[in-house]
C-alpha atoms as a PDB file:
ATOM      1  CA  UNK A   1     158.868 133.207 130.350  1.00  0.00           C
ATOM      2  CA  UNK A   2     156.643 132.209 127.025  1.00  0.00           C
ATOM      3  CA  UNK A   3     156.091 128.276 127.041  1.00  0.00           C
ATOM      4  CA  UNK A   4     157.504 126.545 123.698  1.00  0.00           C
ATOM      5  CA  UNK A   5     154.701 124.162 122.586  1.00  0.00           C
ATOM      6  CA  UNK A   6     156.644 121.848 120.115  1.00  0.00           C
ATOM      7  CA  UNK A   7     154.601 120.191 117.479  1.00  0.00           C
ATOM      8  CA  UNK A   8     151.391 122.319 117.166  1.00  0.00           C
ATOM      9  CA  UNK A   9     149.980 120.964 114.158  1.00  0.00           C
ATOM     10  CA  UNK A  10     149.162 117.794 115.916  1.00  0.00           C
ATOM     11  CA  UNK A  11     146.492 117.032 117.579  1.00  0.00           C
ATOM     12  CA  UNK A  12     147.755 115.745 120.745  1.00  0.00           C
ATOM     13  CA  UNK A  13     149.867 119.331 120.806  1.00  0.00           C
ATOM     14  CA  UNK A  14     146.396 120.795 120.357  1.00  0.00           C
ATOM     15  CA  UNK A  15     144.935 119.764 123.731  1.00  0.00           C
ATOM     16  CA  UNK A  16     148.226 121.987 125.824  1.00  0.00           C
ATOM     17  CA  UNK A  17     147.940 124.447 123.166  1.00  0.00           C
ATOM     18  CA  UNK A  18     143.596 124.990 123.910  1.00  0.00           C
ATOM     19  CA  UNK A  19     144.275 124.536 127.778  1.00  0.00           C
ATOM     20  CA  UNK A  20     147.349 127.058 127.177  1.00  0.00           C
ATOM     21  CA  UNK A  21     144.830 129.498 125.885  1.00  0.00           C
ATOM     22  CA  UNK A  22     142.049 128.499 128.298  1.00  0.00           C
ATOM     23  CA  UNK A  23     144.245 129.666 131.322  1.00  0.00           C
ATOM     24  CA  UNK A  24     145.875 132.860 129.427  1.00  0.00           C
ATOM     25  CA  UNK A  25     149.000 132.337 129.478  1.00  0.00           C
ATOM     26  CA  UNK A  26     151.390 133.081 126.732  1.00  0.00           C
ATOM     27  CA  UNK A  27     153.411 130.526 124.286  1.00  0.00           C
ATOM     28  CA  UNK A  28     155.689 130.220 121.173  1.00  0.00           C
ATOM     29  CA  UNK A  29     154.845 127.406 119.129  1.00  0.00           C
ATOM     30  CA  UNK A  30     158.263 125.121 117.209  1.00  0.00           C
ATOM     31  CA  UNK A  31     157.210 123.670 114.077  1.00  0.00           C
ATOM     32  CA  UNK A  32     158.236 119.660 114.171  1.00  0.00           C
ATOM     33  CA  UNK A  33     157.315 117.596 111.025  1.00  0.00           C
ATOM     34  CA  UNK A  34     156.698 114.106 112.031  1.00  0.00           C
ATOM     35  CA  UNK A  35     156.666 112.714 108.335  1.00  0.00           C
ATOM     36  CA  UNK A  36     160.173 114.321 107.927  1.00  0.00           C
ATOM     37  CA  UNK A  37     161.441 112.494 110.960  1.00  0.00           C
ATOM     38  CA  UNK A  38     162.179 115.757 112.733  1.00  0.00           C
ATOM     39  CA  UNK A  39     160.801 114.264 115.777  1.00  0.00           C
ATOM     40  CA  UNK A  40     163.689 112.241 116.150  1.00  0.00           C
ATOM     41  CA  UNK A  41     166.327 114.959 115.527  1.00  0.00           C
ATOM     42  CA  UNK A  42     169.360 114.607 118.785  1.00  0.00           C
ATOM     43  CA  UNK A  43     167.918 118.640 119.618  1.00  0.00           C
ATOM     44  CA  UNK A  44     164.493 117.100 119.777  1.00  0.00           C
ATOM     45  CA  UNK A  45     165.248 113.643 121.765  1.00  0.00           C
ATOM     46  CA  UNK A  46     167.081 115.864 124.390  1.00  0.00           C
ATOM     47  CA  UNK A  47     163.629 117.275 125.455  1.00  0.00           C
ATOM     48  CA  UNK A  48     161.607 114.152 124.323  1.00  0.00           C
ATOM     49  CA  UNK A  49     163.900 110.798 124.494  1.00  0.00           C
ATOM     50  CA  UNK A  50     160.362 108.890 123.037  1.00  0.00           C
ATOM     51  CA  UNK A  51     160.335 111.338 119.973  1.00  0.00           C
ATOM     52  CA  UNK A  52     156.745 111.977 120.651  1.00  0.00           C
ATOM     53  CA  UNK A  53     154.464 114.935 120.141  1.00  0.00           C
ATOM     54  CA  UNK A  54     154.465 117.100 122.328  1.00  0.00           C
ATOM     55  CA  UNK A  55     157.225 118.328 124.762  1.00  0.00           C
ATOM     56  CA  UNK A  56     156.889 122.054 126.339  1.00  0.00           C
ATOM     57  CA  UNK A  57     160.060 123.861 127.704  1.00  0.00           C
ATOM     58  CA  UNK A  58     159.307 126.726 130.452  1.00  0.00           C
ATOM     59  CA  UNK A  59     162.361 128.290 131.590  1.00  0.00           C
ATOM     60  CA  UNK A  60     164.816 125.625 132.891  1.00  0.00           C
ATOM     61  CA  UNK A  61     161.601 123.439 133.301  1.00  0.00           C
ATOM     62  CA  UNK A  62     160.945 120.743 130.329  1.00  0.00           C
ATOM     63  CA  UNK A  63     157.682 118.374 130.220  1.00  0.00           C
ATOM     64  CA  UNK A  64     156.195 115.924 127.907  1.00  0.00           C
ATOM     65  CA  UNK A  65     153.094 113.947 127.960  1.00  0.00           C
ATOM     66  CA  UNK A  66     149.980 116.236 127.024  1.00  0.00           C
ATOM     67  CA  UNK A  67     147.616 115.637 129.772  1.00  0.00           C
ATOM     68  CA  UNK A  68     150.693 115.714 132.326  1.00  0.00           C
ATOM     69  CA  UNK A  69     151.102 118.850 130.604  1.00  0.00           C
ATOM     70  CA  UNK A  70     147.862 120.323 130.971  1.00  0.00           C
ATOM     71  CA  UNK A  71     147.375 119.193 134.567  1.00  0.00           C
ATOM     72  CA  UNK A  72     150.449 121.040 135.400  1.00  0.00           C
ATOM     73  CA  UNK A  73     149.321 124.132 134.234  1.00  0.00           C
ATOM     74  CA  UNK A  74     145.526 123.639 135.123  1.00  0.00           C
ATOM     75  CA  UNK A  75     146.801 123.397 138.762  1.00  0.00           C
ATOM     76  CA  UNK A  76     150.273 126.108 138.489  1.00  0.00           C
ATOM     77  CA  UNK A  77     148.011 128.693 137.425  1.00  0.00           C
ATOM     78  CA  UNK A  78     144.742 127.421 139.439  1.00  0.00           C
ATOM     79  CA  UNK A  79     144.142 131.382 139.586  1.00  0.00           C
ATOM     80  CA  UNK A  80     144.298 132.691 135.892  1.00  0.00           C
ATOM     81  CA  UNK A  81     142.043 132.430 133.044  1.00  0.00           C
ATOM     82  CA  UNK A  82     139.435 129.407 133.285  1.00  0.00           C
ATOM     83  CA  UNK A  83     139.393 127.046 136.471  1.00  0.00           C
ATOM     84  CA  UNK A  84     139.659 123.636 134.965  1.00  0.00           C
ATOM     85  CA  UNK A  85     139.720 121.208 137.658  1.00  0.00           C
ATOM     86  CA  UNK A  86     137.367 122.565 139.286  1.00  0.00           C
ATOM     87  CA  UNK A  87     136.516 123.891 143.285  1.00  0.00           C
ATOM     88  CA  UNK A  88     136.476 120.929 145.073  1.00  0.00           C
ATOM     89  CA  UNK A  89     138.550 117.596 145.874  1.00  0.00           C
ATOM     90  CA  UNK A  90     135.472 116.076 144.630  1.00  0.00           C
ATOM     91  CA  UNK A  91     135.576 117.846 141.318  1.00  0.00           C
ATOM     92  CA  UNK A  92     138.798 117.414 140.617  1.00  0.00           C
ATOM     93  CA  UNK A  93     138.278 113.615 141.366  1.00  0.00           C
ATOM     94  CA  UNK A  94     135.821 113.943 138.332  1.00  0.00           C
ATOM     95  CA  UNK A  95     137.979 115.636 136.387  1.00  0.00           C
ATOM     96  CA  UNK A  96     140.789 113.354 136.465  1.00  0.00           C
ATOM     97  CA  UNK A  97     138.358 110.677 136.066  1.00  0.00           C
ATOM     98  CA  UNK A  98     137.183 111.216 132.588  1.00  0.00           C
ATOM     99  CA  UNK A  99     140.745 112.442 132.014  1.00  0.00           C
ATOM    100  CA  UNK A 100     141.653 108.769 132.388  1.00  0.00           C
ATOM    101  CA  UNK A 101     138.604 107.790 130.439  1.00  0.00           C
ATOM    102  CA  UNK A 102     139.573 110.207 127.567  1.00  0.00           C
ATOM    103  CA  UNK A 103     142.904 108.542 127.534  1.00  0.00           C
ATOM    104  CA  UNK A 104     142.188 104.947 128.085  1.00  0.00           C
ATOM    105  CA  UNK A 105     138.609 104.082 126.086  1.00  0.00           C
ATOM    106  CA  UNK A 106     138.142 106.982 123.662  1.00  0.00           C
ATOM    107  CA  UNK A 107     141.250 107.864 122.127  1.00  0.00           C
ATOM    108  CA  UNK A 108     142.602 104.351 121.506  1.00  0.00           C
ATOM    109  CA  UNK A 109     139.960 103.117 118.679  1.00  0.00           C
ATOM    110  CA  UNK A 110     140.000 106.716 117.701  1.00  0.00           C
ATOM    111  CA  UNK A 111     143.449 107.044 116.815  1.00  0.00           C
ATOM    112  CA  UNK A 112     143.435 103.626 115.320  1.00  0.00           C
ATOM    113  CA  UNK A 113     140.666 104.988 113.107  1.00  0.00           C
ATOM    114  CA  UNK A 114     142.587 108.183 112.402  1.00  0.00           C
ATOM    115  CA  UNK A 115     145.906 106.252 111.310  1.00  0.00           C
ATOM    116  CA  UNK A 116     143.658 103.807 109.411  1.00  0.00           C
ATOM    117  CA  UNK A 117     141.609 106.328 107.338  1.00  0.00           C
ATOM    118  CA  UNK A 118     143.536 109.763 107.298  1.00  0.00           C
ATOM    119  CA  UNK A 119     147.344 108.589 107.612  1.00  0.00           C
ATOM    120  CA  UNK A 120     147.589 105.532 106.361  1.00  0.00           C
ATOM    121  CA  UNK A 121     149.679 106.878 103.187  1.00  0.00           C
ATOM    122  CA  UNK A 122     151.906 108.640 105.211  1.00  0.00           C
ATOM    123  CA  UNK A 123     152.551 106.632 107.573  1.00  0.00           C
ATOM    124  CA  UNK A 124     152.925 103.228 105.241  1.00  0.00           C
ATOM    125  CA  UNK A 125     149.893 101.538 106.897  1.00  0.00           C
ATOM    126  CA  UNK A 126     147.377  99.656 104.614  1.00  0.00           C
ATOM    127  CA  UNK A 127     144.140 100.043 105.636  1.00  0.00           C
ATOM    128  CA  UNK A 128     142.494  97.194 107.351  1.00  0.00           C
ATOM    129  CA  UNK A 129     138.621  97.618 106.605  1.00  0.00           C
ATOM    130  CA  UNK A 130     138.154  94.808 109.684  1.00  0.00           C
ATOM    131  CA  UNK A 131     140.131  96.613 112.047  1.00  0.00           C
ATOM    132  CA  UNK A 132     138.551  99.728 110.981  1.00  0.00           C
ATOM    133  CA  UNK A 133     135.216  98.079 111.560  1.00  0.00           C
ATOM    134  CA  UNK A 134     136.369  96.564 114.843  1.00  0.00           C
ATOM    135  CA  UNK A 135     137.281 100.176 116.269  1.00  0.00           C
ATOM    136  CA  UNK A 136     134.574 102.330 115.015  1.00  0.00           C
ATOM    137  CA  UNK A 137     132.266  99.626 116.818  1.00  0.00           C
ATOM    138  CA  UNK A 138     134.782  99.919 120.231  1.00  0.00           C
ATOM    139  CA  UNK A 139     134.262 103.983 120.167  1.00  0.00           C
ATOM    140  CA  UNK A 140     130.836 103.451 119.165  1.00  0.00           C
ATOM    141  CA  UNK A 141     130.343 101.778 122.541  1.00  0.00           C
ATOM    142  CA  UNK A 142     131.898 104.525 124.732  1.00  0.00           C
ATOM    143  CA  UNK A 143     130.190 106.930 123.129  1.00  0.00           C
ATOM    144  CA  UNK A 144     126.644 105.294 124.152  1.00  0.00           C
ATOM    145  CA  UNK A 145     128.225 105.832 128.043  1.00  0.00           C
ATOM    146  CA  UNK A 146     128.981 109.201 127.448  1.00  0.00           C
ATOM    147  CA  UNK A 147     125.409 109.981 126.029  1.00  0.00           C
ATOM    148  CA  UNK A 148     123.902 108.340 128.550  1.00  0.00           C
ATOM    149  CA  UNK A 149     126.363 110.822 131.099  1.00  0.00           C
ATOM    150  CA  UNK A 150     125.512 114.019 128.863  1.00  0.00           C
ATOM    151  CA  UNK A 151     121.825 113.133 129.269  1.00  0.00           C
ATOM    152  CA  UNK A 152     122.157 114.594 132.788  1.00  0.00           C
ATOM    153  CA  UNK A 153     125.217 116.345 133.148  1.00  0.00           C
ATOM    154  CA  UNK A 154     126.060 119.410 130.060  1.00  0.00           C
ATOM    155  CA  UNK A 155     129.435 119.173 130.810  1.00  0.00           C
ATOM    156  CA  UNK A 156     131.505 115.298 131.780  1.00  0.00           C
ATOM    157  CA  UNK A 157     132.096 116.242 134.923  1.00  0.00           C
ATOM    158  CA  UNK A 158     129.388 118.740 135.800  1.00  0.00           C
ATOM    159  CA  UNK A 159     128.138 122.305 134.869  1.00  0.00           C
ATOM    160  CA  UNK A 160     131.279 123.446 134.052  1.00  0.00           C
ATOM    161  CA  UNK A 161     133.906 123.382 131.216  1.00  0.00           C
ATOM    162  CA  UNK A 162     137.151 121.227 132.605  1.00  0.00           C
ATOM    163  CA  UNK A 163     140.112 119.510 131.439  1.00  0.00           C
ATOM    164  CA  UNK A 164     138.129 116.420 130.799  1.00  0.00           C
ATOM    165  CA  UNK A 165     136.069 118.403 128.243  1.00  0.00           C
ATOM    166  CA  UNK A 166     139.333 119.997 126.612  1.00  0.00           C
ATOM    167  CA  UNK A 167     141.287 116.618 126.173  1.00  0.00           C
ATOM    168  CA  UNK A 168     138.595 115.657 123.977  1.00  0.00           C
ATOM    169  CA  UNK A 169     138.442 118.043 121.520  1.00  0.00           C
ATOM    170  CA  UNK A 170     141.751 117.424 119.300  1.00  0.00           C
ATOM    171  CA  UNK A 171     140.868 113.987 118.183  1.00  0.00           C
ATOM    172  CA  UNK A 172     137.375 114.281 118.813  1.00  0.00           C
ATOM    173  CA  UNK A 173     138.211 116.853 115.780  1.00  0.00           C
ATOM    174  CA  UNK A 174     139.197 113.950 113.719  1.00  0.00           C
ATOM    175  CA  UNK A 175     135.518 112.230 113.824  1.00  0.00           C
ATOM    176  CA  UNK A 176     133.492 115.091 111.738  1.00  0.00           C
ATOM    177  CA  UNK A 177     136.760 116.191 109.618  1.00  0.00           C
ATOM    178  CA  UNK A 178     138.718 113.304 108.487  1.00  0.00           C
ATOM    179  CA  UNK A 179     137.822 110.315 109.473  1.00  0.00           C
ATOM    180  CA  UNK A 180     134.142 110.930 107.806  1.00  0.00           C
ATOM    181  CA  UNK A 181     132.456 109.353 111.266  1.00  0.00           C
ATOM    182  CA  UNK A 182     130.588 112.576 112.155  1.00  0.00           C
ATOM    183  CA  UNK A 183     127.469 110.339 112.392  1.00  0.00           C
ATOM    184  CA  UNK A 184     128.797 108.992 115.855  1.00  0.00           C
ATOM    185  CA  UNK A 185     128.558 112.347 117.286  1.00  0.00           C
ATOM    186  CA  UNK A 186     125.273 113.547 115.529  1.00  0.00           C
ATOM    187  CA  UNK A 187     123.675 110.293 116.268  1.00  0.00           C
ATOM    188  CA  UNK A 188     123.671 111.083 119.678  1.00  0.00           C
ATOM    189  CA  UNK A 189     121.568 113.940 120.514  1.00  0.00           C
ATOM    190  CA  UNK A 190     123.137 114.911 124.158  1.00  0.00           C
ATOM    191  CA  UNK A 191     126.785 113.531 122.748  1.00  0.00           C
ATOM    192  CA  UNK A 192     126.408 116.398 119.756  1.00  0.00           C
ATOM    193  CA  UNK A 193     125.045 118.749 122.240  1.00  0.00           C
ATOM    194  CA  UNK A 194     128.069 118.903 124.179  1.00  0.00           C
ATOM    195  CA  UNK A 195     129.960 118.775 121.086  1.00  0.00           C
ATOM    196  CA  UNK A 196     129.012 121.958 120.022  1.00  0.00           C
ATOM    197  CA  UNK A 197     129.362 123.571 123.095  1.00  0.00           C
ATOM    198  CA  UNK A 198     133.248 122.773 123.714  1.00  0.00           C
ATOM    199  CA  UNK A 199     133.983 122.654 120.206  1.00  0.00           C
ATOM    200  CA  UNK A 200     132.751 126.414 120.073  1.00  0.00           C
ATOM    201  CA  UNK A 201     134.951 127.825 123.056  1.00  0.00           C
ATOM    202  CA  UNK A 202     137.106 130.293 121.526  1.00  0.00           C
ATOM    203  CA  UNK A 203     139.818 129.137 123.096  1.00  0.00           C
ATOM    204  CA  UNK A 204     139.852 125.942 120.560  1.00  0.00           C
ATOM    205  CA  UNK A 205     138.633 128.197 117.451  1.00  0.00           C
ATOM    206  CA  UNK A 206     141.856 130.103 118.171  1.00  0.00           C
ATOM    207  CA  UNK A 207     144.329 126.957 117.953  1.00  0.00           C
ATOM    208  CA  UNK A 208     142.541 125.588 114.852  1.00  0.00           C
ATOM    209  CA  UNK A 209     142.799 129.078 113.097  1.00  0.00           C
ATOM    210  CA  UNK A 210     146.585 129.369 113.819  1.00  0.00           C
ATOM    211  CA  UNK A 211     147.293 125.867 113.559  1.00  0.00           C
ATOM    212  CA  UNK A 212     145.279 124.040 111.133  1.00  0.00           C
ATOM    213  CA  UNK A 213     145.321 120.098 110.989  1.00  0.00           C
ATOM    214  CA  UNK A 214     147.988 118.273 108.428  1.00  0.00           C
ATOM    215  CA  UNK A 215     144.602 116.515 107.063  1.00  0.00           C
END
């Protein structure tokens, strides 16, 4: 069966769509406009009751969440494509590590900066320059862990690409297109190192080419 990816414009859709590519296997992406409201459509709800971005259906089988999603199919198809976890229970300890880390300290102030500077029209915010400020210095903080990480390590967990790479790149995106912050990557000499290596894969060229950013 081909996995429906709803959503694939945004960013968070981004990160199953890369891993979907990453571990070859084959999807049909559903165009859902968030500005429109289509996210919370009765059709939509049934497969995401938070109206949230993004939901995958497989079959019978229907997930939401990204990174649930892409540890699901990291692990179902542990065989095919790119091993993303890695070989050992140690390495996947890592991995799901800086998968938390992702998640919990660098997309927060990131996103904040997103809505704040990109979508503030569309979403009716009004930019707060303070809270702006507040959250570049917040990211600007985790990033000084991960350069001092990169300085020994090319890849988060190790010497190999892994889901805690991948779930960085779609709002990692955001900070050199968008949000005008590329200097917090650049800045950081191992930081923009490893930048340019994930941010290269073809894997995530390929998603950006067919689904560009609603910037």
């Amino acid at each position: 069966m081909v996995v429906k990816v709803y959503g694939p414009e945004y960013a968070s859709s981004k990160r199953v769509l890369v891993c979907l590519v990453e571990k070859e296997i084959e999807f049909e992406a559903v165009d859902i406009n968030l500005f429109k409201g289509e996210n919370k459509s009765l059709d939509y709800l049934k497969l995401q009751p938070f109206g949230l971005l993004p939901a995958i259906q497989d079959g019978d089988y229907t997930l939401y969440e990204s990174r649930a999603i892409i540890r699901y199919y990291a692990e179902k198809y542990r065989s095919q494509g790119t091993e993303l976890f890695g070989k050992t229970m140690e390495e996947k300890g890592k991995v799901e590590q800086w998968l938390e880390v992702e998640a919990h300290n660098f997309q927060p102030p990131l996103y904040t900066l997103v809505l704040h500077i990109v979508f503030s029209s569309k979403m009716g915010i009004t930019p707060d320059q303070n809270v702006i400020q507040e959250n570049e210095v917040k990211l600007g903080k985790v990033l000084d862990i991960y350069e001092e990480r990169l300085s020994t390590s090319k890849y988060l967990v190790g010497d190999f690409f892994s889901l805690a790479d991948l779930s960085h790149l779609p709002f990692g995106y955001y900070l050199l297109n968008g949000v005008g912050k590329g200097y917090m990557i650049r800045d950081r000499k191992h930081v923009s190192a490893w930048w340019d290596v994930i941010s290269n894969r073809p894997s995530w060229k390929k998603v950006v080419q067919l689904f560009p950013y609603p910037i």
